[in-house]
ModelCIF file with pLDDT and N, C-alpha, C, O atoms, coordinates in Angstrom:
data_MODEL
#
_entry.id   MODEL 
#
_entity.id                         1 
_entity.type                       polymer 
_entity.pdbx_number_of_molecules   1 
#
_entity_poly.entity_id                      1 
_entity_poly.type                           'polypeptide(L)' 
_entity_poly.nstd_linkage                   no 
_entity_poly.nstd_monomer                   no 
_entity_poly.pdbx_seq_one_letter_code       
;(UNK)(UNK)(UNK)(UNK)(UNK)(UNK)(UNK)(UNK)(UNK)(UNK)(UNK)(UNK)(UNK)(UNK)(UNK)(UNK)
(UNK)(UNK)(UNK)(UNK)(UNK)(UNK)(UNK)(UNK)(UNK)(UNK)(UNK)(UNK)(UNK)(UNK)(UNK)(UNK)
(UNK)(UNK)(UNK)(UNK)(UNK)(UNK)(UNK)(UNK)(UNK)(UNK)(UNK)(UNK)
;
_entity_poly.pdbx_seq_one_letter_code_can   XXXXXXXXXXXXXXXXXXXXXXXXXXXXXXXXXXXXXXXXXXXX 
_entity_poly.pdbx_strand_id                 A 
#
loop_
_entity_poly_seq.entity_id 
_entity_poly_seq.num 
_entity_poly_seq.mon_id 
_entity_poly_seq.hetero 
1 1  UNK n 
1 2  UNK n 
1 3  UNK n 
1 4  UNK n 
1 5  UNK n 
1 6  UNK n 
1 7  UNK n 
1 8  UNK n 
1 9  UNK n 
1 10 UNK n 
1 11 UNK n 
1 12 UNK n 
1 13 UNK n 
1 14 UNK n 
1 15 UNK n 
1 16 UNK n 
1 17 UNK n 
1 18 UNK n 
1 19 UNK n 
1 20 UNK n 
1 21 UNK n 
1 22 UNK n 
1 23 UNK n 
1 24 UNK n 
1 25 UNK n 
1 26 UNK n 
1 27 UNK n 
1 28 UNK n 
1 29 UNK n 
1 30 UNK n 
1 31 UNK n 
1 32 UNK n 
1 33 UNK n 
1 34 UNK n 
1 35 UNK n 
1 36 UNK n 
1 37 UNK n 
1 38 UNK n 
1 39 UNK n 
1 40 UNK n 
1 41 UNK n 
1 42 UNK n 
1 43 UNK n 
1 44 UNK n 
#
_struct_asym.id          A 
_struct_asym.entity_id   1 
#
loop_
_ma_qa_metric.id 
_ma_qa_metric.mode 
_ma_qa_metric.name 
_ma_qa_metric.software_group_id 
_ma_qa_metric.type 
1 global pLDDT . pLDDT 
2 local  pLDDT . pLDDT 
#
_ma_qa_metric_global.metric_id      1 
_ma_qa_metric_global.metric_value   87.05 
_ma_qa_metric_global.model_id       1 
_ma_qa_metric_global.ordinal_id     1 
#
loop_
_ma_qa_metric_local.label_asym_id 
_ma_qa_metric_local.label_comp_id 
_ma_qa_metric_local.label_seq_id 
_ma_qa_metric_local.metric_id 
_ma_qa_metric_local.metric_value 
_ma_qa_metric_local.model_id 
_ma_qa_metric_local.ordinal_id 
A UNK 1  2 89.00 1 1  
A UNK 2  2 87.00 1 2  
A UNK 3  2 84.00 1 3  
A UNK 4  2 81.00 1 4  
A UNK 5  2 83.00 1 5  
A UNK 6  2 82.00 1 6  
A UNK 7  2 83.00 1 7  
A UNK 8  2 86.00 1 8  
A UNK 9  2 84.00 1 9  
A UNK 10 2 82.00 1 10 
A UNK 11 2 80.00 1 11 
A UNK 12 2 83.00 1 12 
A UNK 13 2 81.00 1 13 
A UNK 14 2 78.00 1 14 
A UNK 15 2 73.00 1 15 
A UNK 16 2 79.00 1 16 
A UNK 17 2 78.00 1 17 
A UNK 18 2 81.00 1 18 
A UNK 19 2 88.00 1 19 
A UNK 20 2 92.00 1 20 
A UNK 21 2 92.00 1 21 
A UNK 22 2 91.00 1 22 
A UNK 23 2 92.00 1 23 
A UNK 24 2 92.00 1 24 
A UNK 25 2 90.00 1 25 
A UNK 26 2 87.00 1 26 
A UNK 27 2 88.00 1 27 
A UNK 28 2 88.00 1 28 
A UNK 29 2 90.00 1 29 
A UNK 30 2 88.00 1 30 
A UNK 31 2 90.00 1 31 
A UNK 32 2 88.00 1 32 
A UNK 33 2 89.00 1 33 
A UNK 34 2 89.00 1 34 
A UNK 35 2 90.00 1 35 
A UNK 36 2 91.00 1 36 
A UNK 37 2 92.00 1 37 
A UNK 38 2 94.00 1 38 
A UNK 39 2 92.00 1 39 
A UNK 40 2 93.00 1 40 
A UNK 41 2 94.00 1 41 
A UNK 42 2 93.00 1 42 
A UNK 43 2 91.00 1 43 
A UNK 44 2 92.00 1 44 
#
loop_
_atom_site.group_PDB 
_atom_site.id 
_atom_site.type_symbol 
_atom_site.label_atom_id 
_atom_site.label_alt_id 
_atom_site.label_comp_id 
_atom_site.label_asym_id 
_atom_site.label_entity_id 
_atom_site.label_seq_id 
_atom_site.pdbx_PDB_ins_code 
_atom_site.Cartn_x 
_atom_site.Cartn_y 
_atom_site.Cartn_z 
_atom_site.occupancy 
_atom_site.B_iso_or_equiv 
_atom_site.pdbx_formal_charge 
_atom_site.auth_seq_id 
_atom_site.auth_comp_id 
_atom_site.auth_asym_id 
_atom_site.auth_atom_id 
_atom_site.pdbx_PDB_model_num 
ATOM 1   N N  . UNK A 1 1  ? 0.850   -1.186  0.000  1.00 89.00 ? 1  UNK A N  1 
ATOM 2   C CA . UNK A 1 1  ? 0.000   0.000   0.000  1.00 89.00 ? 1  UNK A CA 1 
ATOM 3   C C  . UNK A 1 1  ? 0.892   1.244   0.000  1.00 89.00 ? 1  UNK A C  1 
ATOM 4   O O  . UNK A 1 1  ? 2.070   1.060   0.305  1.00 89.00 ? 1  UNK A O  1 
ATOM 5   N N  . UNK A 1 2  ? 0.539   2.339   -0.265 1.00 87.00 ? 2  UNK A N  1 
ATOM 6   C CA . UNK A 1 2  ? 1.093   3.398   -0.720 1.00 87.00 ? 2  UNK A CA 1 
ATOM 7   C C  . UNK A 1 2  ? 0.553   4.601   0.183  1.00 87.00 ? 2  UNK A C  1 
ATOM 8   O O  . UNK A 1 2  ? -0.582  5.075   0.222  1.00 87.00 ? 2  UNK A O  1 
ATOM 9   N N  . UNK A 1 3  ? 1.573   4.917   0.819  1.00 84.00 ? 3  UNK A N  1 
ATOM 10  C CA . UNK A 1 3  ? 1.535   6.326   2.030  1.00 84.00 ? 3  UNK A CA 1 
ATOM 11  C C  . UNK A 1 3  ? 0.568   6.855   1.651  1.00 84.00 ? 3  UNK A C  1 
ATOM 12  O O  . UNK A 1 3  ? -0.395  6.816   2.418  1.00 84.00 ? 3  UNK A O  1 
ATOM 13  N N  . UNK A 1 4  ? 0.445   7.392   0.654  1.00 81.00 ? 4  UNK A N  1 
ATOM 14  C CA . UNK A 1 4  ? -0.163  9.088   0.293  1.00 81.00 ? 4  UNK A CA 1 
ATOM 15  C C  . UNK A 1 4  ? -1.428  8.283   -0.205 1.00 81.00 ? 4  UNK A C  1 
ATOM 16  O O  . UNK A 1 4  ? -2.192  8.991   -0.861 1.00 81.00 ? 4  UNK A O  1 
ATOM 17  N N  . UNK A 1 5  ? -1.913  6.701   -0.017 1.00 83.00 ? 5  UNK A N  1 
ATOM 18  C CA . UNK A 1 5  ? -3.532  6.295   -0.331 1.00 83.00 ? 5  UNK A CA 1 
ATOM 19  C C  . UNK A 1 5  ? -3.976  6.456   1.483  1.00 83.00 ? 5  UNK A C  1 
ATOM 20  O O  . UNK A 1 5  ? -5.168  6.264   1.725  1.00 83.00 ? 5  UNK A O  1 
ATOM 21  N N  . UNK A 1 6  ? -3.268  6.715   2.413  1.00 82.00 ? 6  UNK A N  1 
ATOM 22  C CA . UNK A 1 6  ? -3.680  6.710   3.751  1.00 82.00 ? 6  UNK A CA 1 
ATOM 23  C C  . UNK A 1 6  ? -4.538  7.454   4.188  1.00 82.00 ? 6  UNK A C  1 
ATOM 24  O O  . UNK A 1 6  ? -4.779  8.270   3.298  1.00 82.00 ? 6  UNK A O  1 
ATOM 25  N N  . UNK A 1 7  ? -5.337  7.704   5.330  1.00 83.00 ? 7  UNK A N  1 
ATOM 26  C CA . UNK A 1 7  ? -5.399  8.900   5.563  1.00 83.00 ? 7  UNK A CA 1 
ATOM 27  C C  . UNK A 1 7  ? -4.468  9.383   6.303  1.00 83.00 ? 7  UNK A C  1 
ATOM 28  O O  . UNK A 1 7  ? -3.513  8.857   6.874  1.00 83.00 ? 7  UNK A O  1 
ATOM 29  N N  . UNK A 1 8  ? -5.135  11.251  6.180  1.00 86.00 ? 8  UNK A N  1 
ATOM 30  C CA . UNK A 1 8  ? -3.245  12.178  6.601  1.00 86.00 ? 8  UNK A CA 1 
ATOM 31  C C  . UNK A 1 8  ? -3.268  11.483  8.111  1.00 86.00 ? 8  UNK A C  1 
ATOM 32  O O  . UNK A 1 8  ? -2.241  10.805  8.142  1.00 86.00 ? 8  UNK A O  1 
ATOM 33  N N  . UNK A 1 9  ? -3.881  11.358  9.221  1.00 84.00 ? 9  UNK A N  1 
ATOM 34  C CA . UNK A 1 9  ? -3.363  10.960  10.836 1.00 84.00 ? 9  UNK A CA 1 
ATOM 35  C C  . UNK A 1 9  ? -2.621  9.759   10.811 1.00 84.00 ? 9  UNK A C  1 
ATOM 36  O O  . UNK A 1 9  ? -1.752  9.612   11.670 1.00 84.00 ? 9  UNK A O  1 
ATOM 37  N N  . UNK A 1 10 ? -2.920  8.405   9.524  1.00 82.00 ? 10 UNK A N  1 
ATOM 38  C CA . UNK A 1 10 ? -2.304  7.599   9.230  1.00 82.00 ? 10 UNK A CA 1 
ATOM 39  C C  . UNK A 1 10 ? -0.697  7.884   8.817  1.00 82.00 ? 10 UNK A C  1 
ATOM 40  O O  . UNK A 1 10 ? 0.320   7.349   9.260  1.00 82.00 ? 10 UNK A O  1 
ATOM 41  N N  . UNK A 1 11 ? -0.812  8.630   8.090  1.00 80.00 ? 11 UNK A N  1 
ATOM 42  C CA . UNK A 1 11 ? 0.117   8.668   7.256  1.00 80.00 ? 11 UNK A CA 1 
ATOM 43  C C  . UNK A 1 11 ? 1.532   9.531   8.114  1.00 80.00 ? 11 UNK A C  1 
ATOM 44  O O  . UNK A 1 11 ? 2.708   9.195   7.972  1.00 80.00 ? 11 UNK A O  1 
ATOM 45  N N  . UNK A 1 12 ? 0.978   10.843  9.121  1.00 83.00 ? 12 UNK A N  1 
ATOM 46  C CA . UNK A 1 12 ? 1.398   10.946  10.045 1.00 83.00 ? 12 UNK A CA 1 
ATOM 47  C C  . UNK A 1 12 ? 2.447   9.707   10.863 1.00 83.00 ? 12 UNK A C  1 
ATOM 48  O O  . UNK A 1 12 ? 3.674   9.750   10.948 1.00 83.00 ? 12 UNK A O  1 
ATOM 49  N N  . UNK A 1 13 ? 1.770   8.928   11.259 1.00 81.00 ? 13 UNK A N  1 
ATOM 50  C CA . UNK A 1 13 ? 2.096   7.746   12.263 1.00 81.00 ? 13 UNK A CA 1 
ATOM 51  C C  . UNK A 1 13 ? 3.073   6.789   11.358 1.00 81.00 ? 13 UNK A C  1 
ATOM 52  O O  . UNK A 1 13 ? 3.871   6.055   11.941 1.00 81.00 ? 13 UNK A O  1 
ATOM 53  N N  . UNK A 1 14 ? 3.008   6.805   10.054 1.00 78.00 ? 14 UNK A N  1 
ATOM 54  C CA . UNK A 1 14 ? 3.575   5.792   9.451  1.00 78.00 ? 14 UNK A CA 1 
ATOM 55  C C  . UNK A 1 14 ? 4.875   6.313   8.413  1.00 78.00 ? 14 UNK A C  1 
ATOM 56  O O  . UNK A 1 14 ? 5.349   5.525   7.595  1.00 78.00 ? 14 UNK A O  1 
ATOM 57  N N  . UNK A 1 15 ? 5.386   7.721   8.545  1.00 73.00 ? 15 UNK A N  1 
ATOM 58  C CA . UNK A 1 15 ? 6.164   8.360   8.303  1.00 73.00 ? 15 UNK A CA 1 
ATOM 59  C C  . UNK A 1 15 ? 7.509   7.731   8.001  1.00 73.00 ? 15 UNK A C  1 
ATOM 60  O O  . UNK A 1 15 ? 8.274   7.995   7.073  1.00 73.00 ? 15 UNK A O  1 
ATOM 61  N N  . UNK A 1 16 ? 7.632   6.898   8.918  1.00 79.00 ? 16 UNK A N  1 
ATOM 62  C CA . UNK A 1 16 ? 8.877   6.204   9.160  1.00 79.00 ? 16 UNK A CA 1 
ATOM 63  C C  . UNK A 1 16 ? 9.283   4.572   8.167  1.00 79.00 ? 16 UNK A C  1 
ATOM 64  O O  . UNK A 1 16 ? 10.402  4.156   7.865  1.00 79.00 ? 16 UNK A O  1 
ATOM 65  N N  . UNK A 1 17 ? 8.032   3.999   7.886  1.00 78.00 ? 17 UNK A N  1 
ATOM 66  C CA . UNK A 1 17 ? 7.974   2.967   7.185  1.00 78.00 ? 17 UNK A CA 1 
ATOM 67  C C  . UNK A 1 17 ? 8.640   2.776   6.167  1.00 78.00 ? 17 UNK A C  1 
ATOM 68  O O  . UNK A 1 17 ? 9.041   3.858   5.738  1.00 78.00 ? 17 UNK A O  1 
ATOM 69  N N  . UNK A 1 18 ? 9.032   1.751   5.427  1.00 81.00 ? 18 UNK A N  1 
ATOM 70  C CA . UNK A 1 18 ? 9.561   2.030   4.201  1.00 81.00 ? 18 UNK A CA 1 
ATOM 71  C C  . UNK A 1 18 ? 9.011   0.779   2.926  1.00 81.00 ? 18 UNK A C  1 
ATOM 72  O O  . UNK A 1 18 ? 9.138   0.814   1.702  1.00 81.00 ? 18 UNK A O  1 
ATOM 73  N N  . UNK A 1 19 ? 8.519   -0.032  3.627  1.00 88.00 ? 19 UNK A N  1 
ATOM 74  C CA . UNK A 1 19 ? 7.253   -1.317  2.743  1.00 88.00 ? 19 UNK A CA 1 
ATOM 75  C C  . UNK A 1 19 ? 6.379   -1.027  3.381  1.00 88.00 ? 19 UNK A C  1 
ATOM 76  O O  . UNK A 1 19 ? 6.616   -1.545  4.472  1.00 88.00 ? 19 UNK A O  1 
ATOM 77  N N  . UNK A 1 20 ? 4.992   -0.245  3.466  1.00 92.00 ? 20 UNK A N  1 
ATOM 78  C CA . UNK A 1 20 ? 4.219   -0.584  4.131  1.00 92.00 ? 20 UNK A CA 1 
ATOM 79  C C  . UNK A 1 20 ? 3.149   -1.749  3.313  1.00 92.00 ? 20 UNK A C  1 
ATOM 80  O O  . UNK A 1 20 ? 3.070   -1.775  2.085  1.00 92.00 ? 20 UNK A O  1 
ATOM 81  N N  . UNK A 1 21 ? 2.434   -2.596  4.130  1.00 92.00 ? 21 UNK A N  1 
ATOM 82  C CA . UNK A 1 21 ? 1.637   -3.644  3.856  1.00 92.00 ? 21 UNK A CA 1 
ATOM 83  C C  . UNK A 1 21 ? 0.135   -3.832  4.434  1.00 92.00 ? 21 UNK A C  1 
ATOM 84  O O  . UNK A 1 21 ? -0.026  -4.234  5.586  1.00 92.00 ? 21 UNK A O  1 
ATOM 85  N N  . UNK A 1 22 ? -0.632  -3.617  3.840  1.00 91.00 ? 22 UNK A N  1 
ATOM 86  C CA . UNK A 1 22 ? -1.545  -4.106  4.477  1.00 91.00 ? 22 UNK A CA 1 
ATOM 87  C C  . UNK A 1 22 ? -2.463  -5.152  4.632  1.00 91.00 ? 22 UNK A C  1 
ATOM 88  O O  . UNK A 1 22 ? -3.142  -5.019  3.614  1.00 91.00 ? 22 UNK A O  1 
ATOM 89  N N  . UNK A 1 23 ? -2.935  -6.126  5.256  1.00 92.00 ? 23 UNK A N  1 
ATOM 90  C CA . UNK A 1 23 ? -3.727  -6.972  5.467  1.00 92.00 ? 23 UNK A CA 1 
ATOM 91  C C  . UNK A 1 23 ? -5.284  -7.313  5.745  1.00 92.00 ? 23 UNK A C  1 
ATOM 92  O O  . UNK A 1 23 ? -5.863  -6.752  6.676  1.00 92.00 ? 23 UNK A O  1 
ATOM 93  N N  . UNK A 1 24 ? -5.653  -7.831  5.283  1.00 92.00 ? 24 UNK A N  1 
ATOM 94  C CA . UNK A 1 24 ? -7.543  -7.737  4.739  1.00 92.00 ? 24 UNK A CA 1 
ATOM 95  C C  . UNK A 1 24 ? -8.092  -9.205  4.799  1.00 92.00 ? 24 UNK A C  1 
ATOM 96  O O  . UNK A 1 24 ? -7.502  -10.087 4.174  1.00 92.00 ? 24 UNK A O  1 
ATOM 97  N N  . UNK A 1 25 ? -9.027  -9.437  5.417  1.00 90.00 ? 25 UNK A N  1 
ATOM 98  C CA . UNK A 1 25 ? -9.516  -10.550 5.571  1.00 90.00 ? 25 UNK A CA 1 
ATOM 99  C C  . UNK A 1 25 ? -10.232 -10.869 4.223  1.00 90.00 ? 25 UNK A C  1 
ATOM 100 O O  . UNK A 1 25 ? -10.121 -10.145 3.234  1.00 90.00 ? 25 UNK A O  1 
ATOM 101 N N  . UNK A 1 26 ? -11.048 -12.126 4.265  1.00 87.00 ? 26 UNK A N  1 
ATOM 102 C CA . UNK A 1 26 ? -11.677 -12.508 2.173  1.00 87.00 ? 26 UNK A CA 1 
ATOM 103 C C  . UNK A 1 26 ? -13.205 -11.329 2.050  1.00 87.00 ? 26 UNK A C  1 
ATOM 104 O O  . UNK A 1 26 ? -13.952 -11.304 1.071  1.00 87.00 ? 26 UNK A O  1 
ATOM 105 N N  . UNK A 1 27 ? -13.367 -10.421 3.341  1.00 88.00 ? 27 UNK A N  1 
ATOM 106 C CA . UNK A 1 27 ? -14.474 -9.493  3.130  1.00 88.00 ? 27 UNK A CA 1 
ATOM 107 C C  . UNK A 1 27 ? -13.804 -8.087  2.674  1.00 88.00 ? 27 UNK A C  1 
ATOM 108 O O  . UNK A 1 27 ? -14.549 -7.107  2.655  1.00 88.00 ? 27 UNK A O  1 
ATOM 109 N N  . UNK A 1 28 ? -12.213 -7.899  2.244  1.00 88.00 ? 28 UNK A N  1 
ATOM 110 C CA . UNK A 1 28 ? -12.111 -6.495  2.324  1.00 88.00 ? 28 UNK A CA 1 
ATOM 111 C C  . UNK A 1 28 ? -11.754 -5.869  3.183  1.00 88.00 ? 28 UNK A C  1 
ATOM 112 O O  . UNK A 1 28 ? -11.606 -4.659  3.013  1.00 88.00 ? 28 UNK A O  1 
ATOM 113 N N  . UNK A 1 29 ? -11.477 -6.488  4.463  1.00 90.00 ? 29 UNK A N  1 
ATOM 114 C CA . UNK A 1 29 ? -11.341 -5.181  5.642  1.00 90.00 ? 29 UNK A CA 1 
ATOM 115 C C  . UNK A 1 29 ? -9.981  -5.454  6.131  1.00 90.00 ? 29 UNK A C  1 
ATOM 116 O O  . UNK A 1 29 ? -9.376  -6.503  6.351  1.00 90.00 ? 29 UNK A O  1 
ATOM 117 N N  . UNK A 1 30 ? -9.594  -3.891  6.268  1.00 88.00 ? 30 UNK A N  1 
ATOM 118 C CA . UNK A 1 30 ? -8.323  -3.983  6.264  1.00 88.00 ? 30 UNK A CA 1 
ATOM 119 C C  . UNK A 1 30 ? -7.967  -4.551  7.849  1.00 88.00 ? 30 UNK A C  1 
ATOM 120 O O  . UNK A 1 30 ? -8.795  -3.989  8.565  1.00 88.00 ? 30 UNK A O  1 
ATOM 121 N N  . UNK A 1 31 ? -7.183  -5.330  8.611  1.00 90.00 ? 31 UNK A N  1 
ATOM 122 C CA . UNK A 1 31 ? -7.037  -6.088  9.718  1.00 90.00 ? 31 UNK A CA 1 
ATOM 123 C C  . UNK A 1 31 ? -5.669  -5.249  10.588 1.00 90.00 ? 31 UNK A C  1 
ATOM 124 O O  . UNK A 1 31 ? -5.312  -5.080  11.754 1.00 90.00 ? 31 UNK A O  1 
ATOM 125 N N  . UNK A 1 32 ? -5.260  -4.919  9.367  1.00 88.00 ? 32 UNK A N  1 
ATOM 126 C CA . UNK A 1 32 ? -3.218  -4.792  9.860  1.00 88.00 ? 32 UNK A CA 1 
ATOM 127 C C  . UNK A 1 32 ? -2.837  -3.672  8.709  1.00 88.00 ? 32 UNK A C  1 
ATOM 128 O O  . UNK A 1 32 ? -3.100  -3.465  7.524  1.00 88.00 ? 32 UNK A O  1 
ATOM 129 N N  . UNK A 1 33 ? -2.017  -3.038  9.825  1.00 89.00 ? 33 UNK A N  1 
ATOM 130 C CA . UNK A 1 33 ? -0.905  -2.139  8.367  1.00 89.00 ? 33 UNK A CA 1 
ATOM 131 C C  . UNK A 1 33 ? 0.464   -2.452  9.075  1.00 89.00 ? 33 UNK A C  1 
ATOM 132 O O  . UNK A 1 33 ? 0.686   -2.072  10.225 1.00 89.00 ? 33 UNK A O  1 
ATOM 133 N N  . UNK A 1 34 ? 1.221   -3.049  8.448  1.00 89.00 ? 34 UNK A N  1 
ATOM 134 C CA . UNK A 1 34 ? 2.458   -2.652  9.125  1.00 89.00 ? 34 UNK A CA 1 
ATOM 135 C C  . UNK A 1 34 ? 3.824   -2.968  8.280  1.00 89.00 ? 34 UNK A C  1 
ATOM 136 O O  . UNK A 1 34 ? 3.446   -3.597  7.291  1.00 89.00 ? 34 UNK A O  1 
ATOM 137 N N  . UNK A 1 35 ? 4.839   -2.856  8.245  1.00 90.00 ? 35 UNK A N  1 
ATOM 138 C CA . UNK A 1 35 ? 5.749   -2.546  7.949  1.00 90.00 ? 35 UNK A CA 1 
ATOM 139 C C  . UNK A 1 35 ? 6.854   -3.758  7.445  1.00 90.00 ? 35 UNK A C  1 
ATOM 140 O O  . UNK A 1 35 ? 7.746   -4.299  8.099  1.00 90.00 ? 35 UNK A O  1 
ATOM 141 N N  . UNK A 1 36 ? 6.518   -3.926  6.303  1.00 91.00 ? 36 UNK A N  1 
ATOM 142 C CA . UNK A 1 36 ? 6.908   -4.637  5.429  1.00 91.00 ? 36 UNK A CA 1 
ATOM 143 C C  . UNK A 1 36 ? 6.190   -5.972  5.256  1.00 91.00 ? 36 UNK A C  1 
ATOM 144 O O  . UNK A 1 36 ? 5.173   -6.077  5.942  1.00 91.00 ? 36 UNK A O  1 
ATOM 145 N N  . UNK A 1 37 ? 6.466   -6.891  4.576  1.00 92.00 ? 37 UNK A N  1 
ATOM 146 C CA . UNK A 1 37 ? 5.317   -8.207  3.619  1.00 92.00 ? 37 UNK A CA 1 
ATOM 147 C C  . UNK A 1 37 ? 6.223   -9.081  4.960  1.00 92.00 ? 37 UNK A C  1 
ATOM 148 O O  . UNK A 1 37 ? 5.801   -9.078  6.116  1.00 92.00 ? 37 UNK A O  1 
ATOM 149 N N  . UNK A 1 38 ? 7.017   -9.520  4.700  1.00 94.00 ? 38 UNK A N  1 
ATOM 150 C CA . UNK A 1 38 ? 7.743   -10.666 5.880  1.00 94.00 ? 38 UNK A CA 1 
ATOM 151 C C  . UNK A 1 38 ? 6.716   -10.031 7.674  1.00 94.00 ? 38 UNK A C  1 
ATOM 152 O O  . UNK A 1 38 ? 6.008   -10.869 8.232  1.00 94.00 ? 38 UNK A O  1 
ATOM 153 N N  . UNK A 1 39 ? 6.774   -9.272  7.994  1.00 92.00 ? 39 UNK A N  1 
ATOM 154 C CA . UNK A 1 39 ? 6.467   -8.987  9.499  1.00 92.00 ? 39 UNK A CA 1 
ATOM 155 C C  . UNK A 1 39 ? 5.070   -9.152  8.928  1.00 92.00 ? 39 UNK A C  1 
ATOM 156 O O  . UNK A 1 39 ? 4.508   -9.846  9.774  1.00 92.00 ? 39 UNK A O  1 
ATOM 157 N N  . UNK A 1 40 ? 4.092   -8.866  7.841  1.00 93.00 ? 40 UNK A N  1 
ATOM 158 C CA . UNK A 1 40 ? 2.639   -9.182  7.461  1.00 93.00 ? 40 UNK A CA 1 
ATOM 159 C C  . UNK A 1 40 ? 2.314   -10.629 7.457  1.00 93.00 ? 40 UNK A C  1 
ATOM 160 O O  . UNK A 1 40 ? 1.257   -11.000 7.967  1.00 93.00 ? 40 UNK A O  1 
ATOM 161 N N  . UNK A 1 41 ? 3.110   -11.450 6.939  1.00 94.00 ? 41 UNK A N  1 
ATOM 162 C CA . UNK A 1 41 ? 3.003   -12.929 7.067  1.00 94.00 ? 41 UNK A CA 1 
ATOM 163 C C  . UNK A 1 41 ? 3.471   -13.177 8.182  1.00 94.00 ? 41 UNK A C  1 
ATOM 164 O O  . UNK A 1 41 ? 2.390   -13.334 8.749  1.00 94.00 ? 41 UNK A O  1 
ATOM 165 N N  . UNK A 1 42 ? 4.288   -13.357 9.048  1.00 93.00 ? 42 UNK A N  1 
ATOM 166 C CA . UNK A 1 42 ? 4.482   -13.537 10.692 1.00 93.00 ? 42 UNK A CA 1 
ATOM 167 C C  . UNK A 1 42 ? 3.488   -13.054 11.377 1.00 93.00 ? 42 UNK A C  1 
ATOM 168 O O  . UNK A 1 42 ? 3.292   -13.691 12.412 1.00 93.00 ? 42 UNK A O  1 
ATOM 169 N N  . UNK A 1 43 ? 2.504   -11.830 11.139 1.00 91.00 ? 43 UNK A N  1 
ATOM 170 C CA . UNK A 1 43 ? 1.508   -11.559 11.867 1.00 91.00 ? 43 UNK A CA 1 
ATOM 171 C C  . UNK A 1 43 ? 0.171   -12.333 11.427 1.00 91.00 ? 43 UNK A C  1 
ATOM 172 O O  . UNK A 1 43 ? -0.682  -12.710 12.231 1.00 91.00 ? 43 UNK A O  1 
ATOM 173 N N  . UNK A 1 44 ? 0.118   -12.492 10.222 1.00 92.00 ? 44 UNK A N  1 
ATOM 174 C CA . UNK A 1 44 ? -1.191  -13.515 10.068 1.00 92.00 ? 44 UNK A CA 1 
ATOM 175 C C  . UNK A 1 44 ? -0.964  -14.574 10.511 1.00 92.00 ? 44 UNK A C  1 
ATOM 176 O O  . UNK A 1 44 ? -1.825  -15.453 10.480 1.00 92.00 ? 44 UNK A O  1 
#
C-alpha cells in the first residue's frame, strides 16, 4: 500500500515505514498495516 492512499493521521504515524503492507480478511477489511510483507506474514 502506498503512504499518500492513507489517511493524513495515518500517514502521520507511518512516516517512518519504508514497505508498508496491508492486510484484509476474504471481506475487504483492512485487519493490519504494518511494515513490510515478511512482518505481514508472521503476523497472520
Amino acid at each position: 500500500i502506498e503512504l499518500n492512499d492513507l489517511p493524513e493521521e495515518v500517514q502521520e504515524q507511518a512516516m517512518d515505514a519504508k514497505d508498508l503492507v496491508a492486510v484484509h480478511n476474504s471481506d475487504g477489511e483492512q485487519l493490519a498495516l504494518v511494515d513490510g510483507r515478511r512482518l505481514a506474514f508472521i503476523l497472520a
